[in-house]
Protein backbone atom coordinates (compact mmCIF):
# COMPACT_ATOMS: atom_id res chain seq x y z
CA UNK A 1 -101.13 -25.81 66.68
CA UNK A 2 -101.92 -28.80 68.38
CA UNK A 3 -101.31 -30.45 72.19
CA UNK A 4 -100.58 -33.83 72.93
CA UNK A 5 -99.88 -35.93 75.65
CA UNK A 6 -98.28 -39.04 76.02
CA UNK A 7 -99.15 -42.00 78.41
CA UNK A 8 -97.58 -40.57 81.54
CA UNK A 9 -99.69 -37.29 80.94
CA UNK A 10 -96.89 -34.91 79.95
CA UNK A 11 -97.43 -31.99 77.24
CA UNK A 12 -94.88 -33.28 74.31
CA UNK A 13 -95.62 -29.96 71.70
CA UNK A 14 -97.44 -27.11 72.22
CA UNK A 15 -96.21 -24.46 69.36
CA UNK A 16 -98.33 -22.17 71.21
CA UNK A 17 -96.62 -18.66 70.81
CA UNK A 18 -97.84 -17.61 74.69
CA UNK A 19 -101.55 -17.39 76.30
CA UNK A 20 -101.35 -15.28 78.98
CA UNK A 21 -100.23 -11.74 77.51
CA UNK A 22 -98.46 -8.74 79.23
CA UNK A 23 -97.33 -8.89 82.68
CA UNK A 24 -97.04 -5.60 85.39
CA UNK A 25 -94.36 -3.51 83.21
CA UNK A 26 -95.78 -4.80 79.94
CA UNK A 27 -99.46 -2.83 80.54
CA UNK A 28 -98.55 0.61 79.89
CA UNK A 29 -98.32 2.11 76.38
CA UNK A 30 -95.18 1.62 74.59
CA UNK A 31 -94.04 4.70 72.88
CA UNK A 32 -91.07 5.83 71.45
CA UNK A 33 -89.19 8.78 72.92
CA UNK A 34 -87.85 10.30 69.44
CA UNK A 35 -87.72 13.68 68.08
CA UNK A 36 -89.31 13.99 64.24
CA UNK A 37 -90.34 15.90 62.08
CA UNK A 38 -94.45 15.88 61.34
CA UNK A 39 -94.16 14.58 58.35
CA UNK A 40 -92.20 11.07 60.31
CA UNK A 41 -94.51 11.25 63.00
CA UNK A 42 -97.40 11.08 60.68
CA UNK A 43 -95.93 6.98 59.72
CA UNK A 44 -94.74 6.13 63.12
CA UNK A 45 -96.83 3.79 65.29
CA UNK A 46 -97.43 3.55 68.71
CA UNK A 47 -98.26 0.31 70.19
CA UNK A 48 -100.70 -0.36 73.69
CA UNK A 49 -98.48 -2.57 75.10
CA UNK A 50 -94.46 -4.01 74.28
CA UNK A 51 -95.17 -7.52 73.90
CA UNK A 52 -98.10 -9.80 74.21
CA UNK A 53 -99.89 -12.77 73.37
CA UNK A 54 -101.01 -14.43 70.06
CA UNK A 55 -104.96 -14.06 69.66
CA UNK A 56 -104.54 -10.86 72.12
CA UNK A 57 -105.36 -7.33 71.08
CA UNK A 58 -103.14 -4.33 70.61
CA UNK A 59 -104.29 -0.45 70.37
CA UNK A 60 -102.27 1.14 67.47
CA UNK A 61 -101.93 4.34 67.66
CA UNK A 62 -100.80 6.64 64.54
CA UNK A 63 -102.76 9.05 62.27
CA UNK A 64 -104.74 9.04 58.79
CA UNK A 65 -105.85 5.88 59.01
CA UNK A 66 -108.42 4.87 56.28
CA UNK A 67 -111.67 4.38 58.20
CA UNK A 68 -112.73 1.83 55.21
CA UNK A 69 -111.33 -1.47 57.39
CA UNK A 70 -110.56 -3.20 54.12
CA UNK A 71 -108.16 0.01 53.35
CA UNK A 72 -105.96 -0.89 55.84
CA UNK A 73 -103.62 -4.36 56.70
CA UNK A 74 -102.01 -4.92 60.27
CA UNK A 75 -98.97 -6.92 60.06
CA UNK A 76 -97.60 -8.55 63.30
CA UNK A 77 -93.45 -8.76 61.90
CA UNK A 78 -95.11 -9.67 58.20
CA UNK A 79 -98.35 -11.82 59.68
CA UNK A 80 -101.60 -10.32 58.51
CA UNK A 81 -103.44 -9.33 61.94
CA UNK A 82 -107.77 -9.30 62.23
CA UNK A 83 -108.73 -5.85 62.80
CA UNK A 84 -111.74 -5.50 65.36
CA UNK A 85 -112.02 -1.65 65.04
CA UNK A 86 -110.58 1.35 63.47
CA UNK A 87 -110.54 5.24 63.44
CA UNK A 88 -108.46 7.64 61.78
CA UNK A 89 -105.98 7.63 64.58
CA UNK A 90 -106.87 3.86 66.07
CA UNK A 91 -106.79 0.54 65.23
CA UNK A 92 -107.38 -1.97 68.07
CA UNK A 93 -105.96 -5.62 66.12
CA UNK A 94 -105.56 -8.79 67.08
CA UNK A 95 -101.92 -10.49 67.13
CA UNK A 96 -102.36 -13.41 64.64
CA UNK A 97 -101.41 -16.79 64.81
CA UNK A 98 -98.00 -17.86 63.59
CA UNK A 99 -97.14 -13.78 64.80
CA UNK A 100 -93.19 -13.59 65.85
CA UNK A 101 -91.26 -10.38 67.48
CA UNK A 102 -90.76 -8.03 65.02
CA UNK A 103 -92.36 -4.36 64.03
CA UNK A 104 -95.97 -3.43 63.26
CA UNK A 105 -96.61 -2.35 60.41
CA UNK A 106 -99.90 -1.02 58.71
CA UNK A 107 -100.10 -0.37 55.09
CA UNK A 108 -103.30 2.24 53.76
CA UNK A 109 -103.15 3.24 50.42
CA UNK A 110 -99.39 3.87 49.60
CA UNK A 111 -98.70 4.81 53.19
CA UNK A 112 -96.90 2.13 55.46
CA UNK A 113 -96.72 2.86 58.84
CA UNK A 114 -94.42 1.00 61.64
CA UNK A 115 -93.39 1.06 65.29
CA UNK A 116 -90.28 1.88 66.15
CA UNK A 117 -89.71 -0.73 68.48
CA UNK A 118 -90.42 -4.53 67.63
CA UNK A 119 -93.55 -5.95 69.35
CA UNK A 120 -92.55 -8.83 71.31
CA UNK A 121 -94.86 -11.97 71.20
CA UNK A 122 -93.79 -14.19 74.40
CA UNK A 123 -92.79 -17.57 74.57
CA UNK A 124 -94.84 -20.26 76.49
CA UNK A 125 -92.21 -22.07 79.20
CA UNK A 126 -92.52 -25.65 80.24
CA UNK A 127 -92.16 -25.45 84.42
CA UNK A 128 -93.06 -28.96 84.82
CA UNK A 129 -95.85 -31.00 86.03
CA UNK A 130 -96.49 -32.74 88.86
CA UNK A 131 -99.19 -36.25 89.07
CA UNK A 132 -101.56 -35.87 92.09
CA UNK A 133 -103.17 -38.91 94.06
CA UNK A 134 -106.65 -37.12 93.81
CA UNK A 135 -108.46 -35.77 91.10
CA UNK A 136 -108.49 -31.79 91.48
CA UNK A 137 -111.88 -30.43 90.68
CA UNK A 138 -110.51 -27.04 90.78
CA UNK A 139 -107.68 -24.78 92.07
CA UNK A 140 -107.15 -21.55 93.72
CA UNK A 141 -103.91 -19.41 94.20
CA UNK A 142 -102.10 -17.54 97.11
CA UNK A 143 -102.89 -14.09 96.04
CA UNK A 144 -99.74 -12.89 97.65
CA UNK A 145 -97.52 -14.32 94.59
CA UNK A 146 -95.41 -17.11 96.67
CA UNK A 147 -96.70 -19.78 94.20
CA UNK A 148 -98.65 -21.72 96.72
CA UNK A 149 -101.45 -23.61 94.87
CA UNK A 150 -104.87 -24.95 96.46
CA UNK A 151 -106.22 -27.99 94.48
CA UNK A 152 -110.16 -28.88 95.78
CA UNK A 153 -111.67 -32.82 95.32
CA UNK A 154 -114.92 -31.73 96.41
CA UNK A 155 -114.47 -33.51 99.91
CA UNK A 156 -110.90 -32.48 100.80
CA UNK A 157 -108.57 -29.15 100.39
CA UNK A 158 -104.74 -29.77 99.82
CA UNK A 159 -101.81 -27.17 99.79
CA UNK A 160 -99.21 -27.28 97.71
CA UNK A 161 -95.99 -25.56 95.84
CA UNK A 162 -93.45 -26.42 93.22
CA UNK A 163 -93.49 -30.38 92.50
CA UNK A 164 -94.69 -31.10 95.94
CA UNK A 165 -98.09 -33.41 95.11
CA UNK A 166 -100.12 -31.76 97.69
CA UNK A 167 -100.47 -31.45 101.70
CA UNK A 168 -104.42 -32.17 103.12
CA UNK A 169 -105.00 -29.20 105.14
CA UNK A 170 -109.21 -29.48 105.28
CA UNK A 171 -111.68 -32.17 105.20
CA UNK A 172 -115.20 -32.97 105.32
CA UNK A 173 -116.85 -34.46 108.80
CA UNK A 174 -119.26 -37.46 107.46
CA UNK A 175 -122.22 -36.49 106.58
CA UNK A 176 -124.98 -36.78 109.06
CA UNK A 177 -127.85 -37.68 106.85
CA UNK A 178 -128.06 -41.34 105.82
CA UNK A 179 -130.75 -41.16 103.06
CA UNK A 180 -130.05 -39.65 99.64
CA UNK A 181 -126.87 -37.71 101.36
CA UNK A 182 -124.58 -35.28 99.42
CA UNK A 183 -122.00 -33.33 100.80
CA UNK A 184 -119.09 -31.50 99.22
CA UNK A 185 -117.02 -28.43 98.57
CA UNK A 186 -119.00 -26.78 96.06
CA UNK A 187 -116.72 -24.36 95.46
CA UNK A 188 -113.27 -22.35 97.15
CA UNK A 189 -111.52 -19.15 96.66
CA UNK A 190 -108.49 -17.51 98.21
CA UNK A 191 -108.25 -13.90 99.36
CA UNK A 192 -105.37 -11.30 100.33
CA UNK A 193 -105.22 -12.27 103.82
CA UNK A 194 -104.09 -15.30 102.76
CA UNK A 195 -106.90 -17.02 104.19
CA UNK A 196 -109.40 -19.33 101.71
CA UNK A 197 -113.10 -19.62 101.52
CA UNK A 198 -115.68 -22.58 100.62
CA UNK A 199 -118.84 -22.87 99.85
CA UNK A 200 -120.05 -26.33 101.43
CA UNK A 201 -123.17 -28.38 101.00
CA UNK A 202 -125.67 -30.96 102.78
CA UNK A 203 -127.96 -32.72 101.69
CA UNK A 204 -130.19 -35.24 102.90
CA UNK A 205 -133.51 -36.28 104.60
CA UNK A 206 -133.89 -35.86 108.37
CA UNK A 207 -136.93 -36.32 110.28
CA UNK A 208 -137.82 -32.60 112.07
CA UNK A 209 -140.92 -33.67 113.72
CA UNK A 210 -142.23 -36.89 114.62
CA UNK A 211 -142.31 -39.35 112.13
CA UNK A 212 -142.33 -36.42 109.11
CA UNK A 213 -138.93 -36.57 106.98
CA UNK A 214 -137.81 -33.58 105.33
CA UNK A 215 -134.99 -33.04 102.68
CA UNK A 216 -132.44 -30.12 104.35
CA UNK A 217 -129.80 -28.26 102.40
CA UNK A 218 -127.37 -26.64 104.41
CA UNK A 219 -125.24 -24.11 102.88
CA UNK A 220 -122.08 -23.01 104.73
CA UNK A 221 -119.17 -20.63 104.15
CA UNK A 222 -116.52 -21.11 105.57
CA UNK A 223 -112.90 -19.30 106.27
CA UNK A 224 -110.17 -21.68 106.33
CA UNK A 225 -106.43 -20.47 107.12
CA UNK A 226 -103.12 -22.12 105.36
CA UNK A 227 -102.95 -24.58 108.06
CA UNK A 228 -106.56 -25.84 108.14
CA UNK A 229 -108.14 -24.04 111.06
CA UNK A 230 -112.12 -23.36 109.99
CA UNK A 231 -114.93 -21.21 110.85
CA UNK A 232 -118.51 -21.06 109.74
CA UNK A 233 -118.46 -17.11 109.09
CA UNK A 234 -122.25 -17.15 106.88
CA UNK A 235 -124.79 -19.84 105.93
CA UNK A 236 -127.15 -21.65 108.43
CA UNK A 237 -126.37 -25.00 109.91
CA UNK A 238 -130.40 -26.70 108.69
CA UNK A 239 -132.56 -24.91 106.35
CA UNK A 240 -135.48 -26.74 104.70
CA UNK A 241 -135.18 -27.25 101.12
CA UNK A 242 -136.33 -24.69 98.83
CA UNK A 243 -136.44 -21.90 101.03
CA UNK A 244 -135.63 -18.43 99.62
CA UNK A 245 -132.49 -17.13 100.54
CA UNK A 246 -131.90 -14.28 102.39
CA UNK A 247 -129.51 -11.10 102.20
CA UNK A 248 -127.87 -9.94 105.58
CA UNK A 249 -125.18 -10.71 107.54
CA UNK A 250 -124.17 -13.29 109.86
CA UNK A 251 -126.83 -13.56 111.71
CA UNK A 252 -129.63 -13.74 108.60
CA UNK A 253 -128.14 -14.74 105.56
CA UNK A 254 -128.63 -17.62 103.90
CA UNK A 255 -127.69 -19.82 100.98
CA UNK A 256 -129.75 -21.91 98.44
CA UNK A 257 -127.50 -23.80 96.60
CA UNK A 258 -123.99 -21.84 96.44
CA UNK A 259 -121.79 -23.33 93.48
CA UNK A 260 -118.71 -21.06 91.62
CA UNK A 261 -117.02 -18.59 94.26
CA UNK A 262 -114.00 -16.26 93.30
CA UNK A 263 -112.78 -12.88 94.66
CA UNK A 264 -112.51 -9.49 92.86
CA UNK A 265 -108.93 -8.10 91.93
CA UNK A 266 -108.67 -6.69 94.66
CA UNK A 267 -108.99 -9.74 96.67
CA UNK A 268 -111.44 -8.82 99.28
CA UNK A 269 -114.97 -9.19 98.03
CA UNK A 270 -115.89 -12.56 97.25
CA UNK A 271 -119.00 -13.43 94.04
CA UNK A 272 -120.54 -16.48 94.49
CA UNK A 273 -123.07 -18.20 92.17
CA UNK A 274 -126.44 -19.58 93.61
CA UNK A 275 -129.29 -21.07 92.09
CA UNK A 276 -129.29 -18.65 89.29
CA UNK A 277 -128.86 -15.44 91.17
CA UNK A 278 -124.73 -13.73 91.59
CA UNK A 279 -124.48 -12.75 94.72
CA UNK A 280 -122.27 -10.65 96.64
CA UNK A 281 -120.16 -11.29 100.05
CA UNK A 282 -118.15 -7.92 101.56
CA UNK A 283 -114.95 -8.09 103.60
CA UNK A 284 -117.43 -7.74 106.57
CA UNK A 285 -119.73 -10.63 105.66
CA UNK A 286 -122.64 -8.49 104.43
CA UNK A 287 -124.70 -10.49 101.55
CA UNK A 288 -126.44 -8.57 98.93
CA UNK A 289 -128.08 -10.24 95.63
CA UNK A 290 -126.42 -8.51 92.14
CA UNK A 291 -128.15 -10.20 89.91
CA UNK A 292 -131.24 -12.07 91.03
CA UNK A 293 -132.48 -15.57 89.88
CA UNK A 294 -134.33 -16.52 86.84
CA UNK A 295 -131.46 -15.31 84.11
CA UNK A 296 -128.40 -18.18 84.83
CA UNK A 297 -128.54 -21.68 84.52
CA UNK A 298 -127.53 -24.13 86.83
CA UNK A 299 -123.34 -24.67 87.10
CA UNK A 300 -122.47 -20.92 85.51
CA UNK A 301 -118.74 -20.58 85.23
CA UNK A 302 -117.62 -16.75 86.46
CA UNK A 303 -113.95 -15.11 86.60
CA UNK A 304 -113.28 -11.67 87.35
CA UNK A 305 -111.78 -9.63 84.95
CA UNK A 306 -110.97 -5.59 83.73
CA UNK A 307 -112.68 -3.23 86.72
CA UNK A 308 -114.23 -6.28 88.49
CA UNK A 309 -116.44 -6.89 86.16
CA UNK A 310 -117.81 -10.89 86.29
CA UNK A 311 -117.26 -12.97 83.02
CA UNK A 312 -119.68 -16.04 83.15
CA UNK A 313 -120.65 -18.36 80.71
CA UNK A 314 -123.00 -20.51 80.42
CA UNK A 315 -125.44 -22.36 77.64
CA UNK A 316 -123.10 -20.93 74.76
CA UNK A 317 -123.20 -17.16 75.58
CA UNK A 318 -120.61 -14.75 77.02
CA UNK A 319 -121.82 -12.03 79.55
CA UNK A 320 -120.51 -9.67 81.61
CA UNK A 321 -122.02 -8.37 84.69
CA UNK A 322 -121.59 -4.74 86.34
CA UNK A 323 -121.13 -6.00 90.29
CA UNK A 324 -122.33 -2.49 91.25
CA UNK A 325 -125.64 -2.15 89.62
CA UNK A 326 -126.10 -5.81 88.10
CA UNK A 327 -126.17 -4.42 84.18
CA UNK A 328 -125.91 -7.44 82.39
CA UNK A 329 -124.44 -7.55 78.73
CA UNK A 330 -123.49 -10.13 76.35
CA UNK A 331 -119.69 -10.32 75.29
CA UNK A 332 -119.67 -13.03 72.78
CA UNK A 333 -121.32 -15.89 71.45
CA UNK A 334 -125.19 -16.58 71.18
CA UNK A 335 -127.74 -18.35 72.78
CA UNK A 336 -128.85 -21.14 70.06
CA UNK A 337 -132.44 -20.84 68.24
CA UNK A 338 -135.10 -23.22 66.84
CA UNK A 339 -132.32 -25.16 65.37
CA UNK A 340 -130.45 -26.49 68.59
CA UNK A 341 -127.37 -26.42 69.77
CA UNK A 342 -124.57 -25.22 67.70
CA UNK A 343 -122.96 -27.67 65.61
CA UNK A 344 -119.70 -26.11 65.24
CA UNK A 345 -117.38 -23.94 67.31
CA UNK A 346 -116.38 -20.88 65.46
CA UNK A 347 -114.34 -18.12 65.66
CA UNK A 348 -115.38 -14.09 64.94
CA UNK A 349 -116.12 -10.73 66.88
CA UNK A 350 -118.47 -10.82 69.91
CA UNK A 351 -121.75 -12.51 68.93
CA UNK A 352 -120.55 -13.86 65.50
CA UNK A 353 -118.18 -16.50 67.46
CA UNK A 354 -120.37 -19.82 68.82
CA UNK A 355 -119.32 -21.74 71.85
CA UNK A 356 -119.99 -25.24 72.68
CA UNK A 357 -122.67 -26.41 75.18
CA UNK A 358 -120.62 -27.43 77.66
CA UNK A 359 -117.34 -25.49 79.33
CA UNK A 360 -115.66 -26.76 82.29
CA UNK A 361 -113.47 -23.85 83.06
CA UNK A 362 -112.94 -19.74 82.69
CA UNK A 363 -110.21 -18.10 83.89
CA UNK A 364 -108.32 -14.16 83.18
CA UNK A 365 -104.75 -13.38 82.84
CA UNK A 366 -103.32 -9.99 83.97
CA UNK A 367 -104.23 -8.46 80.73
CA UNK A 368 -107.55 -9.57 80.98
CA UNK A 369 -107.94 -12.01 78.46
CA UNK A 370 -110.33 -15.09 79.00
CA UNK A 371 -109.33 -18.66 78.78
CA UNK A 372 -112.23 -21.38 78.62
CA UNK A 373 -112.16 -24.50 78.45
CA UNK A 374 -114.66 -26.07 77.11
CA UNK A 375 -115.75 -29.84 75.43
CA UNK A 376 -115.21 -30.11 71.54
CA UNK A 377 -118.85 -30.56 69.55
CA UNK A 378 -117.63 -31.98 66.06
CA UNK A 379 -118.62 -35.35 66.97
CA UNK A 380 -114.86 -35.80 68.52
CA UNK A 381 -113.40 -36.10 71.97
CA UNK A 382 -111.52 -33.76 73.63
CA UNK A 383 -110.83 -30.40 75.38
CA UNK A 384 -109.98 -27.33 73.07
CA UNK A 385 -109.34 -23.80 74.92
CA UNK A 386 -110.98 -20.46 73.15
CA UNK A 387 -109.41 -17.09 74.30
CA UNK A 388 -111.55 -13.99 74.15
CA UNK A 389 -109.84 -10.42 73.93
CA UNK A 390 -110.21 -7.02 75.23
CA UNK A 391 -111.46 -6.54 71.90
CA UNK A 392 -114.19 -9.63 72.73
CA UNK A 393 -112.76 -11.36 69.69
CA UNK A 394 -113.06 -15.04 70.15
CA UNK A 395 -110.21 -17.11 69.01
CA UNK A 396 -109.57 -21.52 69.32
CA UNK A 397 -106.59 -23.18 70.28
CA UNK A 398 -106.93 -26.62 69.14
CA UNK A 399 -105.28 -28.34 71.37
CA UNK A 400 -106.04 -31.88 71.37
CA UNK A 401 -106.55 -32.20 74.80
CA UNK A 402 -107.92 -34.61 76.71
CA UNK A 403 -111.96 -34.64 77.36
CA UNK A 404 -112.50 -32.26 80.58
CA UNK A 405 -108.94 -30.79 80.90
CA UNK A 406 -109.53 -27.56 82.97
CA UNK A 407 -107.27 -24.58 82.55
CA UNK A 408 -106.42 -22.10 85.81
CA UNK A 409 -104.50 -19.39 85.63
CA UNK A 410 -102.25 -17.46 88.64
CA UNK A 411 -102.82 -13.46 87.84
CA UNK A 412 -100.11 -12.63 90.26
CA UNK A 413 -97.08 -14.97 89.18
CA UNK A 414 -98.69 -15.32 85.35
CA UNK A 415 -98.62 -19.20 85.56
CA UNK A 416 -100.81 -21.05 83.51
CA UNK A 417 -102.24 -24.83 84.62
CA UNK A 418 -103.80 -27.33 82.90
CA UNK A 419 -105.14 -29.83 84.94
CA UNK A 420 -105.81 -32.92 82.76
CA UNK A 421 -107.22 -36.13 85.54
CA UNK A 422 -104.31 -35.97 88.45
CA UNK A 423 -101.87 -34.31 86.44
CA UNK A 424 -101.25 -31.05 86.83
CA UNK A 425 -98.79 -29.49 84.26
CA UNK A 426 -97.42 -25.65 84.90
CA UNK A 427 -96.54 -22.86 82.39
CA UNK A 428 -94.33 -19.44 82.11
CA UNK A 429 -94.49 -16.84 79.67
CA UNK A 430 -91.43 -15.19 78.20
């Protein structure tokens, strides 16, 4: 199960048997339309979904299961499956590695069960990839499925689509403080208006008074269209360093440090992470605080996912966060003890998995399972990618990838991207 890449950059293997899982007709329950007696439908199997990915998890529905989980064995078309939970007419199991298209089966006792239909596990697709003459720091997708991609370098924003290496539609004015200056896009989303939105940042000492320097931070947002019109729409243009920030609207919010920015599945309401607190922006630029600092660290990584809940990660733990009352609850992983940081990254349900330290990307398909991307800590370099279920079972792809590879994913079209330096290579599942 392993990536490489060759000299030019391009993926050469990737036996990956599909990471993004169950697209629009794929999400409702698959069930066959048969007429049987009791005693058949008692050993027939429904399944949650048709097809899927590997490491994703499938509701099985049938009846007299064993409740004793070592009673019962999932097979994926003959591949012994993990099962995360059970009940006498449940099991929620997740597709194993190696897993082709074939029937489910599960065996209890001297009962085996199957589906009628096969479960299809979908193929990962080469599209191509395309070498950039920046470095994307991170990308963002037209949300109304056209395939238009937005790649960020922190100073400028570029359009692009298919194998076209990118159009520069935004960029930063010099920055008007000459000592210990900073300024960047911290962070960009797009939303359904088509429209984008940054988070931007200056830094810097200016004298307000006299002779008496002072370091500023300004904090903007700004709207930026598909052809690279801007307005400031919240932020303040000067604010002293350190200042609290402020919930409101235009006219009296402000910004500390804004960093990771995305939009909810709906793609109005846009999250943004600053300074330790998640904060909320409305479609009519009202700010309000959901989870308030002193809980984060510094550079938390956030996608949305299920009923727009936020996924971040950061310092080896998995959370979710309710966006309407700021209910905060750990997914997977753990926060390391006395001992330090974890030595290993290893696989299991929920809080039995570790992460690694450091993770340079999260990102949800359309059957909301997470991707992240994070460093290898065995002592060797490279980028491996975890995937965590809807059963919060936390799985590794070892994919030999280079150190800081980032992986983004398009919801609406169901690409995959792994951006790896300036190359930028592009997946479908089938």
């Amino acid at each position: 199960m392993v990536v490489k890449l060759n000299h030019s950059g391009l993926i050469l293997l990737i036996p990956l048997i599909a990471l993004v899982g169950c697209y629009k007709e794929n999400h409702k329950t698959f069930a066959p339309k048969v007429s049987l007696s009791n005693n058949a439908l008692a050993s027939i199997l429904t399944l949650s979904n048709s097809s899927g990915i590997v490491y994703s998890a499938v509701t099985i529905t049938g009846a007299m299961f064993d409740t004793a989980r070592a009673a019962n064995i999932v097979k994926f078309n003959g591949k012994t499956a993990i099962i995360n939970s059970i009940s006498t007419s449940k099991i929620v199991a997740t597709v194993p590695f190696g897993a082709t298209t074939g029937k489910v089966t599960i065996t209890t006792g001297s009962n085996i069960l199957s589906s009628v239909y096969d479960f299809k596990v979908l193929q990962l697709i080469k599209d191509g990839s395309t070498t950039l003459n920046f470095i994307p720091n991170s990308l963002a997708f037209d949300q109304s499925g056209n395939g238009t991609v937005y790649a960020s370098d922190y100073m400028n924003l570029y359009k692009m689509s298919a194998n076209t290496p990118g159009v520069k539609i935004f960029g930063l004015p010099p920055n008007p403080y000459q000592t210990y200056p900073n300024h960047r896009i911290e962070s960009f989303t797009t939303t359904k208006d088509g429209n984008l939105y940054a988070s931007i940042s200056t830094t810097g000492f200016a004298t307000v008074e006299e002779s008496v320097q002072e370091f500023i931070y300004d904090c903007l947002i700004k709207r930026i269209t598909p052809d690279g019109q801007t307005k400031v729409v919240l932020g303040k243009e000067v604010k002293l360093a350190g200042q609290p920030y402020i919930d409101g609207d235009f006219n009296t919010a402000t910004f500390n440090y804004a960093g990771n920015m995305l939009t909810d599945n709906q793609g109005i309401n846009l999250y943004i992470y600053d300074s330790g607190a998640i904060r909320k922006i409305t479609e009519k630029g009202v700010v309000s605080t959901i989870v308030k600092p002193g809980f984060f660290l510094n550079g938390l990584l956030m996608a949305v996912y299920n009923n727009n809940d936020i996924a971040t990660i950061g310092c080896c733990e998995l959370r979710k966060v309710n966006p309407d009352n700021g209910k905060i609850s750990v997914v997977a992983g753990q926060i390391p003890g006395g001992a330090g940081l974890f030595k290993e990254q290893t696989d299991g349900q929920g809080t039995a998995a570790t992460f690694a330290y450091y993770q340079s990307q999260i990102a949800t398909d359309a059957a909301n399972n997470l991707f992240i991307s994070e460093e290898r800590h065995d002592g060797k370099p490279g980028t491996v990618i975890r995937i965590v279920n809807t059963a919060n079972y936390v799985s590794t792809f070892d994919s030999g990838l280079p150190s800081n590879t980032k992986v983004f994913i398009d919801k609406i079209t169901g690409k995959i991207y792994l951006v790896s330096g300036k190359i930028i290579t592009r997946f479908s599942f089938k």
